[in-house]
C-alpha atoms as a PDB file:
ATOM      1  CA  UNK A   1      54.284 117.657 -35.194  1.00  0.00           C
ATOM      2  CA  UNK A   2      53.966 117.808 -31.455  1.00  0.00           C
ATOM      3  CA  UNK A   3      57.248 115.491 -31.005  1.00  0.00           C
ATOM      4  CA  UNK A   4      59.117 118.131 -32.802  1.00  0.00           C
ATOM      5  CA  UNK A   5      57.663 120.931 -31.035  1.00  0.00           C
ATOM      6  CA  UNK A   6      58.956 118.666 -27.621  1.00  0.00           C
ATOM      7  CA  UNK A   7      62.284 117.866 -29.084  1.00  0.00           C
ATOM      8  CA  UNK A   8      62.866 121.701 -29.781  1.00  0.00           C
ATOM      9  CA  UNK A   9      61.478 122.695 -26.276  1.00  0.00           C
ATOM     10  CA  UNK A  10      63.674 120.491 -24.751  1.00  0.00           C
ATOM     11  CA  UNK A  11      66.553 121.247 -26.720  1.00  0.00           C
ATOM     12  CA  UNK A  12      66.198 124.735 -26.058  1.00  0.00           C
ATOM     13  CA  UNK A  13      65.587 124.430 -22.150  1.00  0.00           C
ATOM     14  CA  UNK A  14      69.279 122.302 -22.488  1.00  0.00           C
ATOM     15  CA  UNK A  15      70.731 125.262 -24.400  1.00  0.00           C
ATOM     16  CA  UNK A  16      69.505 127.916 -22.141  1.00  0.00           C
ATOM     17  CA  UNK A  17      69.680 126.357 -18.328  1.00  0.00           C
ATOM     18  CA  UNK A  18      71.605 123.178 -17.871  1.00  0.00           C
ATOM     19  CA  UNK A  19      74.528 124.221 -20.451  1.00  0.00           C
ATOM     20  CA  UNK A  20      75.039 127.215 -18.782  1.00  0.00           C
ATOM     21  CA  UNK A  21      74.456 125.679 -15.278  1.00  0.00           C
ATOM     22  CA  UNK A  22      77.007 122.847 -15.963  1.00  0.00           C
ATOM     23  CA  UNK A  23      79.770 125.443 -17.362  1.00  0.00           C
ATOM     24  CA  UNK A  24      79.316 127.471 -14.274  1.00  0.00           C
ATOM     25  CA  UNK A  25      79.938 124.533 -12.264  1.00  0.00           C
ATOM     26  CA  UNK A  26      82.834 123.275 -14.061  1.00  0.00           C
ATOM     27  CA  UNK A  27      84.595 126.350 -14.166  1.00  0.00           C
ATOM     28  CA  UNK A  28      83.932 127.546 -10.252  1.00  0.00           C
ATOM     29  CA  UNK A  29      85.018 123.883  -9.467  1.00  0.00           C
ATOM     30  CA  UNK A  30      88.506 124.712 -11.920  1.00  0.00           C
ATOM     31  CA  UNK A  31      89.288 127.926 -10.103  1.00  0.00           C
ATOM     32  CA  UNK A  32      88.477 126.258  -6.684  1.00  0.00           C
ATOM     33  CA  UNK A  33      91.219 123.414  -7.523  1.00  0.00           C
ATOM     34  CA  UNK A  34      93.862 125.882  -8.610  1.00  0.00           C
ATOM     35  CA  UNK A  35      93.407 128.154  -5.616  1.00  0.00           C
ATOM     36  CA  UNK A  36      93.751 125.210  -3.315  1.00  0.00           C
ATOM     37  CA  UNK A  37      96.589 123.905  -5.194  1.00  0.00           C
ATOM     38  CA  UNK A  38      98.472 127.297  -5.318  1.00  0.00           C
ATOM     39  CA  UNK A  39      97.813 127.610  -1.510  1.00  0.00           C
ATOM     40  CA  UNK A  40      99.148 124.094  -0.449  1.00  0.00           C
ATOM     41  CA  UNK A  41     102.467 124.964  -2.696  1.00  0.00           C
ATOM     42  CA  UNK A  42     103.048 128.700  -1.102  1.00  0.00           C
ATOM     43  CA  UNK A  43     102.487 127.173   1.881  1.00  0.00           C
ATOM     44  CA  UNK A  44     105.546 123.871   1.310  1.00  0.00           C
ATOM     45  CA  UNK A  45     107.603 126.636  -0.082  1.00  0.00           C
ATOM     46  CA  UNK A  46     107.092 128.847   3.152  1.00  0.00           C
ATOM     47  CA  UNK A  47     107.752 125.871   5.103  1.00  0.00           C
ATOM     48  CA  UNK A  48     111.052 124.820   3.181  1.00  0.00           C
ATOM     49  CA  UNK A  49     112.775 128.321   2.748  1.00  0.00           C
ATOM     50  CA  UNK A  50     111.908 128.987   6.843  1.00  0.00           C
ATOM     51  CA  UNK A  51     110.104 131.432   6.654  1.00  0.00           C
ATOM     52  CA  UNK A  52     109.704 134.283   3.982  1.00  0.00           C
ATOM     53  CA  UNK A  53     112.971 134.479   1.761  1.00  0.00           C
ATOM     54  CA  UNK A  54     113.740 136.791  -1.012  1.00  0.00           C
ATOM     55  CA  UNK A  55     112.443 133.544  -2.983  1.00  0.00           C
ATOM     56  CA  UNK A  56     109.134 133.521  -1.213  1.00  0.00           C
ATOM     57  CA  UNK A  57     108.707 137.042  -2.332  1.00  0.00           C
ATOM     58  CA  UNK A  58     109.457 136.658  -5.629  1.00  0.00           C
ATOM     59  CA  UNK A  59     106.682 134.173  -6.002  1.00  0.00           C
ATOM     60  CA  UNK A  60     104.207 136.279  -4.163  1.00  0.00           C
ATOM     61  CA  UNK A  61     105.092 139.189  -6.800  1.00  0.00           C
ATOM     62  CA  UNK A  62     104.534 136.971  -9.424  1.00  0.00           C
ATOM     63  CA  UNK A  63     100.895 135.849  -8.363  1.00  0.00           C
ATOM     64  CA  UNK A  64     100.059 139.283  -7.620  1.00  0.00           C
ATOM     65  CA  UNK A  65     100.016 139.611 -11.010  1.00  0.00           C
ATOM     66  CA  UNK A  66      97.214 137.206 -11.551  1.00  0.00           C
ATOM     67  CA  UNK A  67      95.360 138.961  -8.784  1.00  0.00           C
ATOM     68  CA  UNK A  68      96.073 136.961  -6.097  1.00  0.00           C
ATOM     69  CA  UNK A  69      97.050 138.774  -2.699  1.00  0.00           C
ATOM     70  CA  UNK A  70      99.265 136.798  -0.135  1.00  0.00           C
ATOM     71  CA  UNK A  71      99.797 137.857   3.052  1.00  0.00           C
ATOM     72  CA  UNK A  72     102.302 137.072   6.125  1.00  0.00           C
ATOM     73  CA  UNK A  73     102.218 138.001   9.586  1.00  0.00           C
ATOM     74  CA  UNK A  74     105.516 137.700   9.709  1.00  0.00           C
ATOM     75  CA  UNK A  75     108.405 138.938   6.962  1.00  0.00           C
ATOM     76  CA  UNK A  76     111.999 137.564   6.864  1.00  0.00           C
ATOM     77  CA  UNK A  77     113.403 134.011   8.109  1.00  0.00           C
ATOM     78  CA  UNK A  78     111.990 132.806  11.408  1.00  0.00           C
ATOM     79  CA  UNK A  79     113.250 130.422  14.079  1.00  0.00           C
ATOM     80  CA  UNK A  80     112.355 126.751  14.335  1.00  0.00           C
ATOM     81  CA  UNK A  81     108.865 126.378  15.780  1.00  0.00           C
ATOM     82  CA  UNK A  82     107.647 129.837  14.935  1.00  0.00           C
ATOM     83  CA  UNK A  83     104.540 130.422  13.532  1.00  0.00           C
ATOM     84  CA  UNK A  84     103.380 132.450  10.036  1.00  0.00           C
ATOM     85  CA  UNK A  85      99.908 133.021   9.267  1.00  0.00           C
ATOM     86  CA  UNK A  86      99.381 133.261   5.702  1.00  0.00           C
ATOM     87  CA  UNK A  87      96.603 135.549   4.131  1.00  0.00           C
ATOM     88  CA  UNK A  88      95.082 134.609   0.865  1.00  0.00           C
ATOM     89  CA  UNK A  89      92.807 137.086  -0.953  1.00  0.00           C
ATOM     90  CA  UNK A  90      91.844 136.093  -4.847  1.00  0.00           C
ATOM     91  CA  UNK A  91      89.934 138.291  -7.046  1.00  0.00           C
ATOM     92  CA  UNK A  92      88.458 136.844 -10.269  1.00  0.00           C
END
């Protein structure tokens, strides 16, 4: 009787700490990937256009949707060499 008291003790303490725990950690670590991936590509796109092209913004409109802020310090095309900090602000 004291096995299946164990085996129920320990299947609860699964159910109610490392289930949980895992999921958290799986999904912050899904959300972390995307973000990074979603900066790296703004970022390409920034770099291919030359700057910030009617393009650019388009994108940015599109991810503001999905409540994620991006920011330059500088609007419009930009000469060779020039540099364009990008602000990233994600709410979830």
């Amino acid at each position: 009787m004291s096995n299946l008291k164990g085996a129920i003790l320990a299947t609860a303490l699964f159910a109610a700490v490392v289930f949980p725990f895992l999921l958290m950690m799986s999904i912050d670590a899904f959300q972390q990937h995307a973000f990074l991936k979603m900066t790296e590509e703004v970022t390409e796109l920034v770099k291919e256009e030359g700057g910030v092209s009617e393009h650019v913004t388009q994108i940015t409109k599109r991810l503001k949707k999905k409540d994620l802020t991006v920011t330059f310090s500088k609007l419009g095309l930009v000469k060779f060499g020039e540099e364009i900090v990008i602000g990233y602000k994600y709410e979830y």
